[in-house]
N, C-alpha and C. Protein backbone atom coordinates (compact mmCIF):
# COMPACT_ATOMS: atom_id res chain seq x y z
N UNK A 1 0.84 -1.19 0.00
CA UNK A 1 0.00 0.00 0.00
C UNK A 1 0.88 1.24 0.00
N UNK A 2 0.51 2.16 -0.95
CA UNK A 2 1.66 3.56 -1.34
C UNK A 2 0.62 4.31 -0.46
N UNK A 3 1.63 5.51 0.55
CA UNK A 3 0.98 6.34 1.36
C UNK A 3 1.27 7.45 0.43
N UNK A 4 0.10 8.42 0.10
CA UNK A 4 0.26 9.50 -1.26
C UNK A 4 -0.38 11.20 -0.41
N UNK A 5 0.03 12.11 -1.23
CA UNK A 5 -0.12 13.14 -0.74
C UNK A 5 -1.69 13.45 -1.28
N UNK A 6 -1.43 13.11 -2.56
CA UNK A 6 -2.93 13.05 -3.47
C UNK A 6 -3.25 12.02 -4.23
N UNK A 7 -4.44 11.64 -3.89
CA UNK A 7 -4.88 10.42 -4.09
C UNK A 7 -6.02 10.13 -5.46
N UNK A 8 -5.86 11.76 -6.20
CA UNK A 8 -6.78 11.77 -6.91
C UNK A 8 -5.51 10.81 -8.03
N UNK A 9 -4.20 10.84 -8.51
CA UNK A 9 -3.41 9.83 -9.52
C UNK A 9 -3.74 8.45 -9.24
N UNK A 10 -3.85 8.49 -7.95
CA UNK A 10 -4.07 7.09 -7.46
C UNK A 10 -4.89 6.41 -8.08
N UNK A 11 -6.31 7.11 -7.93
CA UNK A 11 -7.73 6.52 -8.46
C UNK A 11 -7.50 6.48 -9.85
N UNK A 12 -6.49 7.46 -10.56
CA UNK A 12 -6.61 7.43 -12.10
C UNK A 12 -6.00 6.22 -12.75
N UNK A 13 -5.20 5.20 -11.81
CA UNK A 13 -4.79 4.25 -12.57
C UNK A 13 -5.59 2.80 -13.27
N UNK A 14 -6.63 2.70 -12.54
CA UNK A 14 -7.09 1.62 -13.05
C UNK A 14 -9.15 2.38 -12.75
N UNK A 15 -9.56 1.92 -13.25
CA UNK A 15 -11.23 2.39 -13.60
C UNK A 15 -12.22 1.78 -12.70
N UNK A 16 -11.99 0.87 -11.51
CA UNK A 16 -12.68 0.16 -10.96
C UNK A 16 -12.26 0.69 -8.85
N UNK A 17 -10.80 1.82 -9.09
CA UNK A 17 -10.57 2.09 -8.12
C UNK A 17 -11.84 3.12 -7.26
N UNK A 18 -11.18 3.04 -6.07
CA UNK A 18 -12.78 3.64 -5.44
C UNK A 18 -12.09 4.52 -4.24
N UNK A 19 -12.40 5.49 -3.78
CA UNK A 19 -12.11 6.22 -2.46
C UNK A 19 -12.98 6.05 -1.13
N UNK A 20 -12.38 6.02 -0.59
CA UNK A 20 -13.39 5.75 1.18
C UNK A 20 -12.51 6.35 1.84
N UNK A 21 -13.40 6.63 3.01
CA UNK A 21 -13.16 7.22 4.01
C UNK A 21 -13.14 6.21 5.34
N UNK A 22 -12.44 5.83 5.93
CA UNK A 22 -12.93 5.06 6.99
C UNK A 22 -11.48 5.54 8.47
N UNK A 23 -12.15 5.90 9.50
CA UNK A 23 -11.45 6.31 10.85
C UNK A 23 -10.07 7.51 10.74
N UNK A 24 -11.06 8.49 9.39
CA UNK A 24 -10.34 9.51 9.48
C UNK A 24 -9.11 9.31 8.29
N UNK A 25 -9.02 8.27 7.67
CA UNK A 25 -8.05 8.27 6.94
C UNK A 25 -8.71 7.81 5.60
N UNK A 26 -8.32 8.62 4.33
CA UNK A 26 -9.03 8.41 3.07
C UNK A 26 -7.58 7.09 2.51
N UNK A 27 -8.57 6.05 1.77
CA UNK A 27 -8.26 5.22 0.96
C UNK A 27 -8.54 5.09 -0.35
N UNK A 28 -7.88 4.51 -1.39
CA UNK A 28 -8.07 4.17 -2.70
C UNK A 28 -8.43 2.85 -2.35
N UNK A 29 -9.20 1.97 -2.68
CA UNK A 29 -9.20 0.31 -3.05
C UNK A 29 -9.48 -0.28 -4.29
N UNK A 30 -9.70 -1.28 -4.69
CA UNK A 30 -9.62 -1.73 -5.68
C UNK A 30 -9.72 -3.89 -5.56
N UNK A 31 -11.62 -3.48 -5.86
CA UNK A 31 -11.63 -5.12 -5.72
C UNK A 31 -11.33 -6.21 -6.47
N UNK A 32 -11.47 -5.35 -8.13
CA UNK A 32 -11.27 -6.38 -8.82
C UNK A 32 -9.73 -6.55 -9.03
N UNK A 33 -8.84 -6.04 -8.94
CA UNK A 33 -6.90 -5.57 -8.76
C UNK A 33 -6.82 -5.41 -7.81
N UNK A 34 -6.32 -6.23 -7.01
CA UNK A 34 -6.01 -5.42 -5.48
C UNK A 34 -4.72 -4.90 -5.65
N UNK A 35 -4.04 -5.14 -6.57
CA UNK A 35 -2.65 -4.25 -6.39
C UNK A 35 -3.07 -2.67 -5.84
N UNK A 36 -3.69 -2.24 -6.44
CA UNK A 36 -3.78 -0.79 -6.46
C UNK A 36 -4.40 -0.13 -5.28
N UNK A 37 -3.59 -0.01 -4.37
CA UNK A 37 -4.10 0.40 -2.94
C UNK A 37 -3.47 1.28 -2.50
N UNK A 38 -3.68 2.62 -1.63
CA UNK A 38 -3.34 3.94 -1.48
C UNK A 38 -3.89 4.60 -0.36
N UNK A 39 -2.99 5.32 0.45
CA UNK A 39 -3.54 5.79 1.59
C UNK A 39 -3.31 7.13 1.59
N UNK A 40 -3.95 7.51 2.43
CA UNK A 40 -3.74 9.15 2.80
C UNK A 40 -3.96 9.46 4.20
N UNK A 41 -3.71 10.23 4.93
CA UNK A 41 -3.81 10.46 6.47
C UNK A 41 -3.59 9.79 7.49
């Protein structure tokens, strides 16, 4: 998991990525690739 300043490149890599919010810290995920995972805060 890449910790990123901005997470909007993040989401741009693959089309199925998604942002959440969960305990204050925003995430990228990605169910159908899990490679593509990204944190922020």
């Amino acid at each position: 998991m890449k910790v990123r300043n901005s997470l909007k490149s993040a989401k741009n890599r693959h089309r199925d990525c998604r942002v959440i919010r969960r305990k204050g810290r925003v995430y990228v995920i990605n169910k159908t690739n899990r490679r593509f995972k990204a944190r922020q805060g």
